[in-house]
Protein backbone atom coordinates (compact mmCIF):
# COMPACT_ATOMS: atom_id res chain seq x y z
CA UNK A 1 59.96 -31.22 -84.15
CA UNK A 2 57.14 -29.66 -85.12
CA UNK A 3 54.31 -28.04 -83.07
CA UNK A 4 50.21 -28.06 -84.22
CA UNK A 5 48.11 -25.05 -83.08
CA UNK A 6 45.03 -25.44 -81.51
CA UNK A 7 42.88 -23.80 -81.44
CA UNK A 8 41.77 -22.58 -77.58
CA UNK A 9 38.54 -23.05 -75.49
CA UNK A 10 35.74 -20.44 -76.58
CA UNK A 11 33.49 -18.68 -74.53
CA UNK A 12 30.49 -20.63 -76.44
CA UNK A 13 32.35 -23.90 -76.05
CA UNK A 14 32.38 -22.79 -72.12
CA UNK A 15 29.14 -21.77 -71.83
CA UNK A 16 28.34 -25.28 -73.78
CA UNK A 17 29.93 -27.71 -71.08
CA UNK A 18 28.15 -25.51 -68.08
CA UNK A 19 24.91 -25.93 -69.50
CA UNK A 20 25.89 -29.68 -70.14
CA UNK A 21 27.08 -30.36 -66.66
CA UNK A 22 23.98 -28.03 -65.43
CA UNK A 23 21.50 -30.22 -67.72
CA UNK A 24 22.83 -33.57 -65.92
CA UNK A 25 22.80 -31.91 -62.57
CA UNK A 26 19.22 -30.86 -63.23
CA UNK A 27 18.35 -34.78 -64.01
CA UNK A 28 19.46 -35.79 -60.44
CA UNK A 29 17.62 -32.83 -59.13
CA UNK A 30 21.23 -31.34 -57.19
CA UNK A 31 21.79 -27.86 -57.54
CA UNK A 32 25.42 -26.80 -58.86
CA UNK A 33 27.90 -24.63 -59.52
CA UNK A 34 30.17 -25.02 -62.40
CA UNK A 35 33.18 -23.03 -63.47
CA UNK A 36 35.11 -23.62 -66.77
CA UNK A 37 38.98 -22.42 -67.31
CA UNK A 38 41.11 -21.57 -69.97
CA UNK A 39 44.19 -23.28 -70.80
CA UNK A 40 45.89 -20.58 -68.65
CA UNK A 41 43.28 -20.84 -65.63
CA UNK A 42 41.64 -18.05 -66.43
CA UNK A 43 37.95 -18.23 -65.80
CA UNK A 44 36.41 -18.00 -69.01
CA UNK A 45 32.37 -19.61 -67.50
CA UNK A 46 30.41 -19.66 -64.59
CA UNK A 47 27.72 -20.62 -63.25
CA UNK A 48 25.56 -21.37 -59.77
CA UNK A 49 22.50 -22.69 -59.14
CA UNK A 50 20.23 -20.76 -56.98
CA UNK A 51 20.19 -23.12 -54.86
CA UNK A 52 23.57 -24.46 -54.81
CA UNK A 53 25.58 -24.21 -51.67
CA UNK A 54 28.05 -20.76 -51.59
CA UNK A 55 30.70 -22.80 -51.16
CA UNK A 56 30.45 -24.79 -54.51
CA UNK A 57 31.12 -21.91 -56.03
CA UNK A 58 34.84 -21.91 -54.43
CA UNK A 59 35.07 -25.70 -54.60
CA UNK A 60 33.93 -25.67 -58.54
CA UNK A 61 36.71 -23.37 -59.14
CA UNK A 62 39.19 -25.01 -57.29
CA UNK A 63 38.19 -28.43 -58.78
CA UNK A 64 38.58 -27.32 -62.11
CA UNK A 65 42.03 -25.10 -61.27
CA UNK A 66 43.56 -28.31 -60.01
CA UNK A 67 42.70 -30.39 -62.93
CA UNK A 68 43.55 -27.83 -65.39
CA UNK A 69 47.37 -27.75 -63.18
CA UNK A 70 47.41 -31.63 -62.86
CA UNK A 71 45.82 -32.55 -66.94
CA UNK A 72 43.87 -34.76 -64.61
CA UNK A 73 40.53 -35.52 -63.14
CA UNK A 74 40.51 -34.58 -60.05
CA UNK A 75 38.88 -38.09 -58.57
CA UNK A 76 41.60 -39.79 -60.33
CA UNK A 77 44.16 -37.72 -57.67
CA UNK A 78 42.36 -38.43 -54.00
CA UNK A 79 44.99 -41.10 -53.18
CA UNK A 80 48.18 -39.39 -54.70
CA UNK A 81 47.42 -36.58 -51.99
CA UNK A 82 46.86 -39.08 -48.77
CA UNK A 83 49.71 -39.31 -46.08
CA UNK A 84 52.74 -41.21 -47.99
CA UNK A 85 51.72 -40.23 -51.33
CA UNK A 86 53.81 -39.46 -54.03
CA UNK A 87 51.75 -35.73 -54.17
CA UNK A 88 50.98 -35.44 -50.53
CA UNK A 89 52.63 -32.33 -50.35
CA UNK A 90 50.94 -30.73 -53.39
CA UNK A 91 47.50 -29.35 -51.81
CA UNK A 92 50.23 -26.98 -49.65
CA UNK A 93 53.05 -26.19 -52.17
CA UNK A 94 50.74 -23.39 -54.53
CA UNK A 95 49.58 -20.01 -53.42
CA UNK A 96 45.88 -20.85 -55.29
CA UNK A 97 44.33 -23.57 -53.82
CA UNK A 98 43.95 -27.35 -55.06
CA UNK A 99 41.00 -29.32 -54.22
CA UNK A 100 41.27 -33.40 -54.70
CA UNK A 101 37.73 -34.10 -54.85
CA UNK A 102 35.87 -35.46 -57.56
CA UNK A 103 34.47 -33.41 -60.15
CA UNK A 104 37.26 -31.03 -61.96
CA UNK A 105 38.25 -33.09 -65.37
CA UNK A 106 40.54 -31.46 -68.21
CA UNK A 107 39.49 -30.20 -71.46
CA UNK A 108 40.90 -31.77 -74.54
CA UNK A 109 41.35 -30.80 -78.22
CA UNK A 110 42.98 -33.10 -80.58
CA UNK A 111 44.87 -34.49 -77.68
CA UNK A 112 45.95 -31.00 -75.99
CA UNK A 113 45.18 -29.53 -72.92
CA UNK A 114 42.86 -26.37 -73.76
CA UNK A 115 41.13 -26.18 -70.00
CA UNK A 116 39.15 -27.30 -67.12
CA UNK A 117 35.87 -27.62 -65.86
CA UNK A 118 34.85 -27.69 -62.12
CA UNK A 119 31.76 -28.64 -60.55
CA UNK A 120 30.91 -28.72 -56.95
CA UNK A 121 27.61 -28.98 -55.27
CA UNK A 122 26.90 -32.80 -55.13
CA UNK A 123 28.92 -35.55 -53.85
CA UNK A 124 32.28 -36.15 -55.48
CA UNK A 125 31.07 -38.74 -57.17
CA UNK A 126 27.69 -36.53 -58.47
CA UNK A 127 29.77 -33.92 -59.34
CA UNK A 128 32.31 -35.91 -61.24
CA UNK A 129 29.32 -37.59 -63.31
CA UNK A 130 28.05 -34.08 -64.10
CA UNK A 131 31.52 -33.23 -65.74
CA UNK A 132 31.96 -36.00 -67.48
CA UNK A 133 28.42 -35.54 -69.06
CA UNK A 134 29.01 -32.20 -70.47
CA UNK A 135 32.47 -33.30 -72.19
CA UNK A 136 30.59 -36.20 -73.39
CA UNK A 137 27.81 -34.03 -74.64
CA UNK A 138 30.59 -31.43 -75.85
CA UNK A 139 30.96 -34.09 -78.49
């Protein structure tokens, strides 16, 4: 079996998807933050609005942390952490926290994980739109 390199996330294919996700944001007039992580959760981009809540700075990270941890979006995961879910005990089992709100999706490269990005300022579903516009744009 054999194993392709990848090559990893950049800083200027970070800095890309913020001002992507900050470009759609802008369009729906809500200010944002957005954070985007390595492959090994390490921020690598940021970014807040000036007049983005304080708190979307936390959430953005968090968003994009548990998507990076789960290689999923993070409003794909809402249900798998209710009461009887098969992850219901997740958002408690990790010393970093895990958020389960729209708006963290993974980063991809020829089908491998490379990192996250977060955003957090709108509602779940804003903020997920304003993701999936700066992958989209990412190309």
């Amino acid at each position: 079996m054999s194993t392709i390199a990848v090559a990893p996330l950049s800083t200027a294919e970070a800095e890309s998807l913020i001002a992507g996700a900050t470009r759609a944001a802008a369009a729906a007039e809500v200010p944002v933050s957005v954070a985007v992580l390595d492959v090994s959760g390490q921020l690598l981009a940021f970014r807040r609005d000036d007049q983005a809540r304080l708190i979307s700075g936390e959430t953005s990270r968090a968003k994009a942390y548990t998507s990076l941890q789960l290689n999923a979006p993070t409003a794909d995961l809402a249900e798998a952490v209710q009461p009887g879910g098969p992850l219901h005990s997740l958002p408690t089992a990790l010393d970093r926290p895990l958020l389960f709100v729209g708006g963290g999706l993974p980063v991809h490269r020829d089908g491998q994980l490379i990192g996250a990005i977060g955003v957090g300022g709108g509602t779940p579903d804003q903020d997920h739109s304003f993701a999936t516009a700066a992958i989209a744009a990412r190309g």
